[in-house]
PDB file of N, CA and C in Angstrom:
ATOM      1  N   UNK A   1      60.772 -36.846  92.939  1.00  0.00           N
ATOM      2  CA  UNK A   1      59.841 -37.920  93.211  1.00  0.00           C
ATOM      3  C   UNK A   1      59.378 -38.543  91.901  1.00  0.00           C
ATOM      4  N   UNK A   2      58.505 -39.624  91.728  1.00  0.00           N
ATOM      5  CA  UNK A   2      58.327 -40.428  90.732  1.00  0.00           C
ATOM      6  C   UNK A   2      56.613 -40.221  90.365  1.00  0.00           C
ATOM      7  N   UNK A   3      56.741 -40.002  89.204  1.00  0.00           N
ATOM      8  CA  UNK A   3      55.151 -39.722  88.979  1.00  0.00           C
ATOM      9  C   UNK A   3      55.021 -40.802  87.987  1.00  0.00           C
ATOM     10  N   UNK A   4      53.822 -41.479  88.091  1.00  0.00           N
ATOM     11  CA  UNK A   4      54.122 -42.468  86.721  1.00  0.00           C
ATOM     12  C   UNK A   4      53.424 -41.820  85.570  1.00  0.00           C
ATOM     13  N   UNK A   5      53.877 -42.623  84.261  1.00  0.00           N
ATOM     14  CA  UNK A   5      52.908 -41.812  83.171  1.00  0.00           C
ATOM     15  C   UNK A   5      51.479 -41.907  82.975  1.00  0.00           C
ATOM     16  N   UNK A   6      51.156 -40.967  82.879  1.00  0.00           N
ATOM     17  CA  UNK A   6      49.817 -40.574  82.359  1.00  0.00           C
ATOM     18  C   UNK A   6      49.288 -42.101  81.323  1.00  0.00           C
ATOM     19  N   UNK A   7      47.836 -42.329  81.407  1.00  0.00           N
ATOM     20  CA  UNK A   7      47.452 -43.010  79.918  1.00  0.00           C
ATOM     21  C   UNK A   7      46.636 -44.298  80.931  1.00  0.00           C
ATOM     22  N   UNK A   8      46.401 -45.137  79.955  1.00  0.00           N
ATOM     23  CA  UNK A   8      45.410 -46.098  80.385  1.00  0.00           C
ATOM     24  C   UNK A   8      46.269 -47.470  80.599  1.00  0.00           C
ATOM     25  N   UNK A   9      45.836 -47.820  81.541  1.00  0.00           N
ATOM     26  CA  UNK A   9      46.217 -49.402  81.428  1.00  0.00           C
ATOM     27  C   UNK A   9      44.571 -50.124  81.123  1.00  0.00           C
ATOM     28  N   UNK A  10      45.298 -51.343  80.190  1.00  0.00           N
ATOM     29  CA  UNK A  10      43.972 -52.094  79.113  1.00  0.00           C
ATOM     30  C   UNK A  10      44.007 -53.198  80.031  1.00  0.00           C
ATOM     31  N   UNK A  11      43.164 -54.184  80.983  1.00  0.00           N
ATOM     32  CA  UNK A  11      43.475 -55.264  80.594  1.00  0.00           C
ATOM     33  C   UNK A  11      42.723 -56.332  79.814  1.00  0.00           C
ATOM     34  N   UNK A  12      43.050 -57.492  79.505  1.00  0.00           N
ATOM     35  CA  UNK A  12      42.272 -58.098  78.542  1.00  0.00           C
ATOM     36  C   UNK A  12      43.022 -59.930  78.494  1.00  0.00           C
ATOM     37  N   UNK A  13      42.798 -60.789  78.036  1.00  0.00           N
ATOM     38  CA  UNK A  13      42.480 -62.211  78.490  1.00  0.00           C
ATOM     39  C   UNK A  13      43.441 -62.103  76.263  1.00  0.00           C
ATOM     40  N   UNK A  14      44.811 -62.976  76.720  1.00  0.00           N
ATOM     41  CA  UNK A  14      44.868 -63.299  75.155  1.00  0.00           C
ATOM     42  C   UNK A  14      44.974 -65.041  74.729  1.00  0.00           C
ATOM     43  N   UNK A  15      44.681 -65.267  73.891  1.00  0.00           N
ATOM     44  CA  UNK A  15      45.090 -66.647  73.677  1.00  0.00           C
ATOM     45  C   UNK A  15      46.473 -66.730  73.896  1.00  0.00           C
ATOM     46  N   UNK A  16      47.002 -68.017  74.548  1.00  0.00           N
ATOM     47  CA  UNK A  16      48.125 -68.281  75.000  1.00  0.00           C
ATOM     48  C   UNK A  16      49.102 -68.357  73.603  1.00  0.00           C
ATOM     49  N   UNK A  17      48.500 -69.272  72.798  1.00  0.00           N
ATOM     50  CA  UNK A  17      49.120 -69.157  71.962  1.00  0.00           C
ATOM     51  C   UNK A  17      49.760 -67.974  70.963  1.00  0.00           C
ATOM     52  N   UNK A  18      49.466 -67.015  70.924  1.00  0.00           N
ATOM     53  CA  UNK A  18      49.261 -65.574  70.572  1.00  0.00           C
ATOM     54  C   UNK A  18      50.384 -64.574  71.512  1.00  0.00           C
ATOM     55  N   UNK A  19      51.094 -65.274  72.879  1.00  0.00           N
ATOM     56  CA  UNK A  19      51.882 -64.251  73.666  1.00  0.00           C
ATOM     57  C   UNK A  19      53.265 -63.790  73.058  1.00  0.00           C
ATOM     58  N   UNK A  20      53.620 -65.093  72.344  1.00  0.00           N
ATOM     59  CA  UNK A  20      55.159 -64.667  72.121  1.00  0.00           C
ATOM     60  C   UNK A  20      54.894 -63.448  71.160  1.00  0.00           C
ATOM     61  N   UNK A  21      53.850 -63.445  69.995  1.00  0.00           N
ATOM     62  CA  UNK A  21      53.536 -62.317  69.302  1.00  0.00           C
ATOM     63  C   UNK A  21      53.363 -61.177  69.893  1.00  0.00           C
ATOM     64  N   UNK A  22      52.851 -61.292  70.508  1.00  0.00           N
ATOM     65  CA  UNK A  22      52.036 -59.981  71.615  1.00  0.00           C
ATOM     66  C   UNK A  22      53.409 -59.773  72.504  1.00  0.00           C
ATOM     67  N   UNK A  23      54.145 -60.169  73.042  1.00  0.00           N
ATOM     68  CA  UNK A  23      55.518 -59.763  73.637  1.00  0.00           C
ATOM     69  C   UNK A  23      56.061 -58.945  72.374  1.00  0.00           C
ATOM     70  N   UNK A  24      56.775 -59.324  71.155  1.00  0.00           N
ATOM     71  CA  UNK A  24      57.484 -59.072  70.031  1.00  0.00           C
ATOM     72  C   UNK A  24      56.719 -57.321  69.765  1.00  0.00           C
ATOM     73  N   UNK A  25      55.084 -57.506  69.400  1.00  0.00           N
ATOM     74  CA  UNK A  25      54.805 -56.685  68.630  1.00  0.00           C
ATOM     75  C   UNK A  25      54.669 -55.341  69.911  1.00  0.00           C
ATOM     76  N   UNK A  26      53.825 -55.520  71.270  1.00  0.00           N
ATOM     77  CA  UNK A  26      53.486 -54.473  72.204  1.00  0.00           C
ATOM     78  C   UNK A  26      55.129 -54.282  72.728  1.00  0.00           C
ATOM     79  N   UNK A  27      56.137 -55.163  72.905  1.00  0.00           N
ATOM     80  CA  UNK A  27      57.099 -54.424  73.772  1.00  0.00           C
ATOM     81  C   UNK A  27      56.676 -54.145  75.010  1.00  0.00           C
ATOM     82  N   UNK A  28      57.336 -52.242  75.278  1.00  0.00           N
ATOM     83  CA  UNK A  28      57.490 -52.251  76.859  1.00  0.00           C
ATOM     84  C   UNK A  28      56.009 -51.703  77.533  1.00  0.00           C
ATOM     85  N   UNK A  29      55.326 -52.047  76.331  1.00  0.00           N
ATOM     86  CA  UNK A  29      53.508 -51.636  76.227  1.00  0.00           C
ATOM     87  C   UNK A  29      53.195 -53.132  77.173  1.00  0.00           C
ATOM     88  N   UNK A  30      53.857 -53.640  77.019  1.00  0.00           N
ATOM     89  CA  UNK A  30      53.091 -54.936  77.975  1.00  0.00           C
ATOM     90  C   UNK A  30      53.672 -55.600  78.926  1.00  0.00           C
ATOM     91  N   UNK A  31      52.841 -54.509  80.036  1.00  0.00           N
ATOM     92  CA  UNK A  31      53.498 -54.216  81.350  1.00  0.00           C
ATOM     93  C   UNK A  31      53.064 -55.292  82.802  1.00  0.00           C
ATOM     94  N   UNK A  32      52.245 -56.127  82.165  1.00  0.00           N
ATOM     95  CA  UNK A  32      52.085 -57.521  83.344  1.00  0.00           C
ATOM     96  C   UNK A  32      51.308 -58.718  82.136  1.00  0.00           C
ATOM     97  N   UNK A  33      51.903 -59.620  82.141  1.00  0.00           N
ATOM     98  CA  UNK A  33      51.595 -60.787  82.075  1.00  0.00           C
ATOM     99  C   UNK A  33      51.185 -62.008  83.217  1.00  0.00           C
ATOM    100  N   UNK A  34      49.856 -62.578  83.013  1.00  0.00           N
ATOM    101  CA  UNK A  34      49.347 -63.357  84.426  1.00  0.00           C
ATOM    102  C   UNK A  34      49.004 -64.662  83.350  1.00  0.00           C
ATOM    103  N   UNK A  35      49.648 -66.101  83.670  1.00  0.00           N
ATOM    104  CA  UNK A  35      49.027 -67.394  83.234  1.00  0.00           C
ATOM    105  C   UNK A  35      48.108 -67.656  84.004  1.00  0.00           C
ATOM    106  N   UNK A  36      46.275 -67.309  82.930  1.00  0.00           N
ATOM    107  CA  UNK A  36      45.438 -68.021  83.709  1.00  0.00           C
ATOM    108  C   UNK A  36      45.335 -69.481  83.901  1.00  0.00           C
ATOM    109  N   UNK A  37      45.109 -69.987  82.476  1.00  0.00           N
ATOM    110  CA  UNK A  37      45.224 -71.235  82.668  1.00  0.00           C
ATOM    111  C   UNK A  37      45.812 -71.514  80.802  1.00  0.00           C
ATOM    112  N   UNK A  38      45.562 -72.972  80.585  1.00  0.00           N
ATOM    113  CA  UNK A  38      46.189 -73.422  79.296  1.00  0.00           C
ATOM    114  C   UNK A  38      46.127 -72.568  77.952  1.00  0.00           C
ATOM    115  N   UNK A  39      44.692 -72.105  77.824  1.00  0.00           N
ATOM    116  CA  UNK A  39      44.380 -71.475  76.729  1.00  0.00           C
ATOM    117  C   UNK A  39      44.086 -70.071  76.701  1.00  0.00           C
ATOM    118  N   UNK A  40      44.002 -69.192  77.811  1.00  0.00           N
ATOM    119  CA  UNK A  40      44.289 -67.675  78.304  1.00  0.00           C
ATOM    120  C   UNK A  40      45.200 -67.491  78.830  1.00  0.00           C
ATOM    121  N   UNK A  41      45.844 -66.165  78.509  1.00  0.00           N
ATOM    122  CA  UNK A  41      46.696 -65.422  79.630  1.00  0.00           C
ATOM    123  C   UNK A  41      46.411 -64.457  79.866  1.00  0.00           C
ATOM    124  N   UNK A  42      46.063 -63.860  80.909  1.00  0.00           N
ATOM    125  CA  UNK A  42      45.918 -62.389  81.383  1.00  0.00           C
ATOM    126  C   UNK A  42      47.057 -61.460  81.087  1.00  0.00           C
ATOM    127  N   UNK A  43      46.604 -60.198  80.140  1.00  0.00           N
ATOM    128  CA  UNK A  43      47.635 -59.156  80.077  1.00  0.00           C
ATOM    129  C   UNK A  43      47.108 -57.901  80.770  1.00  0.00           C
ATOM    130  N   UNK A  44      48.110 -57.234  80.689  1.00  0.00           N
ATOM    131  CA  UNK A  44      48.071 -55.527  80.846  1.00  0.00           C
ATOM    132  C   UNK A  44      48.683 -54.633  79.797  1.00  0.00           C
ATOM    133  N   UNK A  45      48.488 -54.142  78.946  1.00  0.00           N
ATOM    134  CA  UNK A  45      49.177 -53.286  78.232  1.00  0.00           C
ATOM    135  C   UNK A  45      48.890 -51.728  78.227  1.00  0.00           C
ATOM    136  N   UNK A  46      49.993 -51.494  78.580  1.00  0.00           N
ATOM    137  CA  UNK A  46      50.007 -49.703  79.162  1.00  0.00           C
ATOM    138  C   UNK A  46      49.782 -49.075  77.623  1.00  0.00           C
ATOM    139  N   UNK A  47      48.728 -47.445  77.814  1.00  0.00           N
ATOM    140  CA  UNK A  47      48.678 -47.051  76.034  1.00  0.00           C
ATOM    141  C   UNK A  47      48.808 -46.235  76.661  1.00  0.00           C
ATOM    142  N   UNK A  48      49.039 -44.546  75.439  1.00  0.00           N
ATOM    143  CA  UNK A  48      48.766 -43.317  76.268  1.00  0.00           C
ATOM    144  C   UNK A  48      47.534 -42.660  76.131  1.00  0.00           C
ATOM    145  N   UNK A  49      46.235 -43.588  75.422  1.00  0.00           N
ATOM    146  CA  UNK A  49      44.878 -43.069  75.485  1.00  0.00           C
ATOM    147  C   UNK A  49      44.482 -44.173  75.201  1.00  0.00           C
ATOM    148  N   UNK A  50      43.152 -44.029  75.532  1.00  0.00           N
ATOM    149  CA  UNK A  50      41.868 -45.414  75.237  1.00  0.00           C
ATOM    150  C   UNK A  50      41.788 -45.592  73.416  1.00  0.00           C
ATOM    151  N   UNK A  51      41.957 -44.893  72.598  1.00  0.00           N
ATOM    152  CA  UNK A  51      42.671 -44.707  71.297  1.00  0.00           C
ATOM    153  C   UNK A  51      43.564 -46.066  70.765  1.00  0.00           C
ATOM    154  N   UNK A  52      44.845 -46.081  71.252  1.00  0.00           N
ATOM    155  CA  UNK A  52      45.546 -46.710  70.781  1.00  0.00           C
ATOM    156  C   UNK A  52      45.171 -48.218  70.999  1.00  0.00           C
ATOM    157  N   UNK A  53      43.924 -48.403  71.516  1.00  0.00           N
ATOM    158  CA  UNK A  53      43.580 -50.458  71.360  1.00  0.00           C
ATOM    159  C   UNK A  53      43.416 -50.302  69.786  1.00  0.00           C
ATOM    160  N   UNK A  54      43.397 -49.978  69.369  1.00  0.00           N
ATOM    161  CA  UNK A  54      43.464 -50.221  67.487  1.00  0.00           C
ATOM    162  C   UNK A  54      44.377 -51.175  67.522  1.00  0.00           C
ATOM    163  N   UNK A  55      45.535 -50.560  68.077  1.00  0.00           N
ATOM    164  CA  UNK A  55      46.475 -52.001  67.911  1.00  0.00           C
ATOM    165  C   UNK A  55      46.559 -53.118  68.276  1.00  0.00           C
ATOM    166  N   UNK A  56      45.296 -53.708  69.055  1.00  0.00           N
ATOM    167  CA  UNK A  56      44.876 -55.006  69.526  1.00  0.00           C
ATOM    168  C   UNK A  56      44.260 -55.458  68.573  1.00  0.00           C
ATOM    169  N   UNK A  57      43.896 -54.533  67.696  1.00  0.00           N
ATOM    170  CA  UNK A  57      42.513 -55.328  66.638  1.00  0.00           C
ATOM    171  C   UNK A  57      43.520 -56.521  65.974  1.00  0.00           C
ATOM    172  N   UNK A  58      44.829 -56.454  65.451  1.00  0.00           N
ATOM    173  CA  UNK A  58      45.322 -57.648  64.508  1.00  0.00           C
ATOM    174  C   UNK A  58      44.965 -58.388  65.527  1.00  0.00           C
ATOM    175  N   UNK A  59      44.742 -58.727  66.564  1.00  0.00           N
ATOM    176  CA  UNK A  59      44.929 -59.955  67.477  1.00  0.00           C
ATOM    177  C   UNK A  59      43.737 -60.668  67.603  1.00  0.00           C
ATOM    178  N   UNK A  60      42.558 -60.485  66.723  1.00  0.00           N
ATOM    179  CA  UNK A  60      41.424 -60.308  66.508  1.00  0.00           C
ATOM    180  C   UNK A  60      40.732 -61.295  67.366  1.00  0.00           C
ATOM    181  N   UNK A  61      40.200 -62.667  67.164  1.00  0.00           N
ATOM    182  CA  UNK A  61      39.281 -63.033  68.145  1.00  0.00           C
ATOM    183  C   UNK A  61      40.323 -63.671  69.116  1.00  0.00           C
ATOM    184  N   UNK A  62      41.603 -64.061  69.070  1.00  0.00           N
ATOM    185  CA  UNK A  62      42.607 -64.205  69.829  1.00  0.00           C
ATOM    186  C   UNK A  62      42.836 -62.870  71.476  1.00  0.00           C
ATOM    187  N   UNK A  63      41.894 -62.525  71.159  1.00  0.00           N
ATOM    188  CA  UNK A  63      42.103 -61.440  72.760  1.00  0.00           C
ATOM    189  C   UNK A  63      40.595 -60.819  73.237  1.00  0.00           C
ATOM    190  N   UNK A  64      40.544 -60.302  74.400  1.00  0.00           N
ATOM    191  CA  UNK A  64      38.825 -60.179  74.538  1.00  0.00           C
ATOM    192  C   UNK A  64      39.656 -58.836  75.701  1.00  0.00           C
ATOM    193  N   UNK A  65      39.244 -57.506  75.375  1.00  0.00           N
ATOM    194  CA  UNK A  65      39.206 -56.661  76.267  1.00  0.00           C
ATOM    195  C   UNK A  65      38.541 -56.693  77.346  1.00  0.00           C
ATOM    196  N   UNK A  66      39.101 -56.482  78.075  1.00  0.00           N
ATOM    197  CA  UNK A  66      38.366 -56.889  80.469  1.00  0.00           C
ATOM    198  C   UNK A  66      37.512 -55.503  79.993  1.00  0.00           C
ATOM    199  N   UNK A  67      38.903 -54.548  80.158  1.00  0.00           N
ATOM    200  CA  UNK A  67      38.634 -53.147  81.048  1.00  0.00           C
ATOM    201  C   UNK A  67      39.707 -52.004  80.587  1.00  0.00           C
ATOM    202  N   UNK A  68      39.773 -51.188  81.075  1.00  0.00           N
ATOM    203  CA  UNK A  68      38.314 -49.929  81.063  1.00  0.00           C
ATOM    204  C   UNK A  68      37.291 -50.323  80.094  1.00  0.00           C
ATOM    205  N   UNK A  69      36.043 -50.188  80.727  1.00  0.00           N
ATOM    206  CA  UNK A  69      34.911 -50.266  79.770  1.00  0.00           C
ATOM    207  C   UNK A  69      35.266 -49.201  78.782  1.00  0.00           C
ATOM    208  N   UNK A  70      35.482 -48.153  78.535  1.00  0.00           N
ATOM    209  CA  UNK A  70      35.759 -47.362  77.567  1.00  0.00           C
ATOM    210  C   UNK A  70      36.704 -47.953  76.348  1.00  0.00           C
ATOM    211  N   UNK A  71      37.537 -48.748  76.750  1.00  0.00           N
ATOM    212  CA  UNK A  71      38.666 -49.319  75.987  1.00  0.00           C
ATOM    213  C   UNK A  71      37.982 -50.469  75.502  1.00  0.00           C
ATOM    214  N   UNK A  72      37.120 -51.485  75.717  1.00  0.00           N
ATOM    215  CA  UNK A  72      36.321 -52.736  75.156  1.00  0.00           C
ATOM    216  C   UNK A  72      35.235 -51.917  74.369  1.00  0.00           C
ATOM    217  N   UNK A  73      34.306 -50.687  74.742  1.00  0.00           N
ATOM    218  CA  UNK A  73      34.131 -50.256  73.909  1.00  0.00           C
ATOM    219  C   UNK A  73      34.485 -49.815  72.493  1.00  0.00           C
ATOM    220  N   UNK A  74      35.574 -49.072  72.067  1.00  0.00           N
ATOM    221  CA  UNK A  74      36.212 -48.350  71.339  1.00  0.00           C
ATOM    222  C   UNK A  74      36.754 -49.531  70.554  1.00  0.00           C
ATOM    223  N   UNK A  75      37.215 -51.091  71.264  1.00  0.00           N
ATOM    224  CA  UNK A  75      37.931 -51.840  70.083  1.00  0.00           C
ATOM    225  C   UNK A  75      36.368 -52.732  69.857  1.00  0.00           C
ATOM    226  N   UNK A  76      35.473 -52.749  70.522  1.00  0.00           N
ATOM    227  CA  UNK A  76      34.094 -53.000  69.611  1.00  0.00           C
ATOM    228  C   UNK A  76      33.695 -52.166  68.707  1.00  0.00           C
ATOM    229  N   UNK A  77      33.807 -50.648  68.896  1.00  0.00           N
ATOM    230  CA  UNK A  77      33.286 -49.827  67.821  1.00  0.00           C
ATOM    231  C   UNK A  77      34.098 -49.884  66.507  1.00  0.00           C
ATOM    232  N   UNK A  78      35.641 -50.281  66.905  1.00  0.00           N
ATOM    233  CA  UNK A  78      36.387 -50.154  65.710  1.00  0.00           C
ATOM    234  C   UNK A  78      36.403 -51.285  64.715  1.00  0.00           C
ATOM    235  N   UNK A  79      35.874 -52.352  65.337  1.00  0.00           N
ATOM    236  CA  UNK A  79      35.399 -53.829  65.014  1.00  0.00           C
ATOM    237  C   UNK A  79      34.447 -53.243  63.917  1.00  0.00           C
ATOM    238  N   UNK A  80      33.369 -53.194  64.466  1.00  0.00           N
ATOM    239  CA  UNK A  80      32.462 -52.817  63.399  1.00  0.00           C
ATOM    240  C   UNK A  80      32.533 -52.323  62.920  1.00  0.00           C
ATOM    241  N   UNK A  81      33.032 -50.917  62.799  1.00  0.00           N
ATOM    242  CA  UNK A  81      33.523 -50.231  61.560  1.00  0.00           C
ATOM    243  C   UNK A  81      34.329 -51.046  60.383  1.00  0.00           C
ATOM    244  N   UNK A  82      35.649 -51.910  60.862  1.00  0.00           N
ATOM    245  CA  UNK A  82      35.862 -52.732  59.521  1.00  0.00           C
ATOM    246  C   UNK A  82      34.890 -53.802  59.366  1.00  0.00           C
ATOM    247  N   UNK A  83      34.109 -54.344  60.268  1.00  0.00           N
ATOM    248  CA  UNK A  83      32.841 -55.265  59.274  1.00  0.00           C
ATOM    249  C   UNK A  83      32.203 -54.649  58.299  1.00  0.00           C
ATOM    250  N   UNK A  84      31.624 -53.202  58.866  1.00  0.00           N
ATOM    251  CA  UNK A  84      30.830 -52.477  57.758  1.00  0.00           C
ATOM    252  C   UNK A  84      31.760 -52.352  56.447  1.00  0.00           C
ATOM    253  N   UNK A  85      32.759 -51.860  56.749  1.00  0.00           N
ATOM    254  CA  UNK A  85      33.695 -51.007  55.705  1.00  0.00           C
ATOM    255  C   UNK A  85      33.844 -52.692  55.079  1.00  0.00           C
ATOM    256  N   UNK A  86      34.140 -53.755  55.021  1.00  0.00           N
ATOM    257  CA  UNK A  86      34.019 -54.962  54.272  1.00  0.00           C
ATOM    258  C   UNK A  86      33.430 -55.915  54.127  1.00  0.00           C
ATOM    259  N   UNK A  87      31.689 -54.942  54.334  1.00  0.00           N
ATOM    260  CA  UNK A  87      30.461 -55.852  54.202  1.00  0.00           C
ATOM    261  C   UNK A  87      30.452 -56.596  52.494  1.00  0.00           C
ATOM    262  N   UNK A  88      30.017 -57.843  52.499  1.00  0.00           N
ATOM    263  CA  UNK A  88      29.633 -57.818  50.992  1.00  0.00           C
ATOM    264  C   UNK A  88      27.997 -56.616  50.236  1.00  0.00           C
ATOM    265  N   UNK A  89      28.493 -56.504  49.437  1.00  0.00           N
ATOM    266  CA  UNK A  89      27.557 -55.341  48.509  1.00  0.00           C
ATOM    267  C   UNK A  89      26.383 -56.105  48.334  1.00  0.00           C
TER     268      UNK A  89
END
């Protein structure tokens, strides 16, 4: 029988302009694409923990995490951590 894998699905709203990147760089991590309208597209990208949205951060104000709240958390906390870490002195 078929079990699917374990891990989180993210979803999150990217600038349209930003998909062909986001195809290239996530791969078979990006497991539904939805055209909302001109300037969003709805994704899904499968991870194997709430962890790996780090790799959304290059996509920076170009994407806005939906859901799991745990996962919009964690790429807000990691946000701020590089503001702090490259506050001016």
């Amino acid at each position: 029988s078929f079990h699917p894998e374990p891990g989180v699905e993210v979803h999150a709203l990217l600038r349209s302009t930003r998909l062909d990147l986001a195809q290239r760089i996530l791969g078979t991590r990006l497991v539904n694409i939805t055209n909302t309208d001109d300037d969003w597209t709805s994704i899904v990208v499968h991870y194997p923990d709430v962890e790996s949205v780090r790799q959304l951060l290059q996509f920076g104000d170009h994407i806005r995490i939906l859901n799991p709240t745990e996962a919009a958390a964690r790429f807000h906390d990691l946000a701020a951590q590089i503001m702090q870490a490259h506050a001016a002195s």
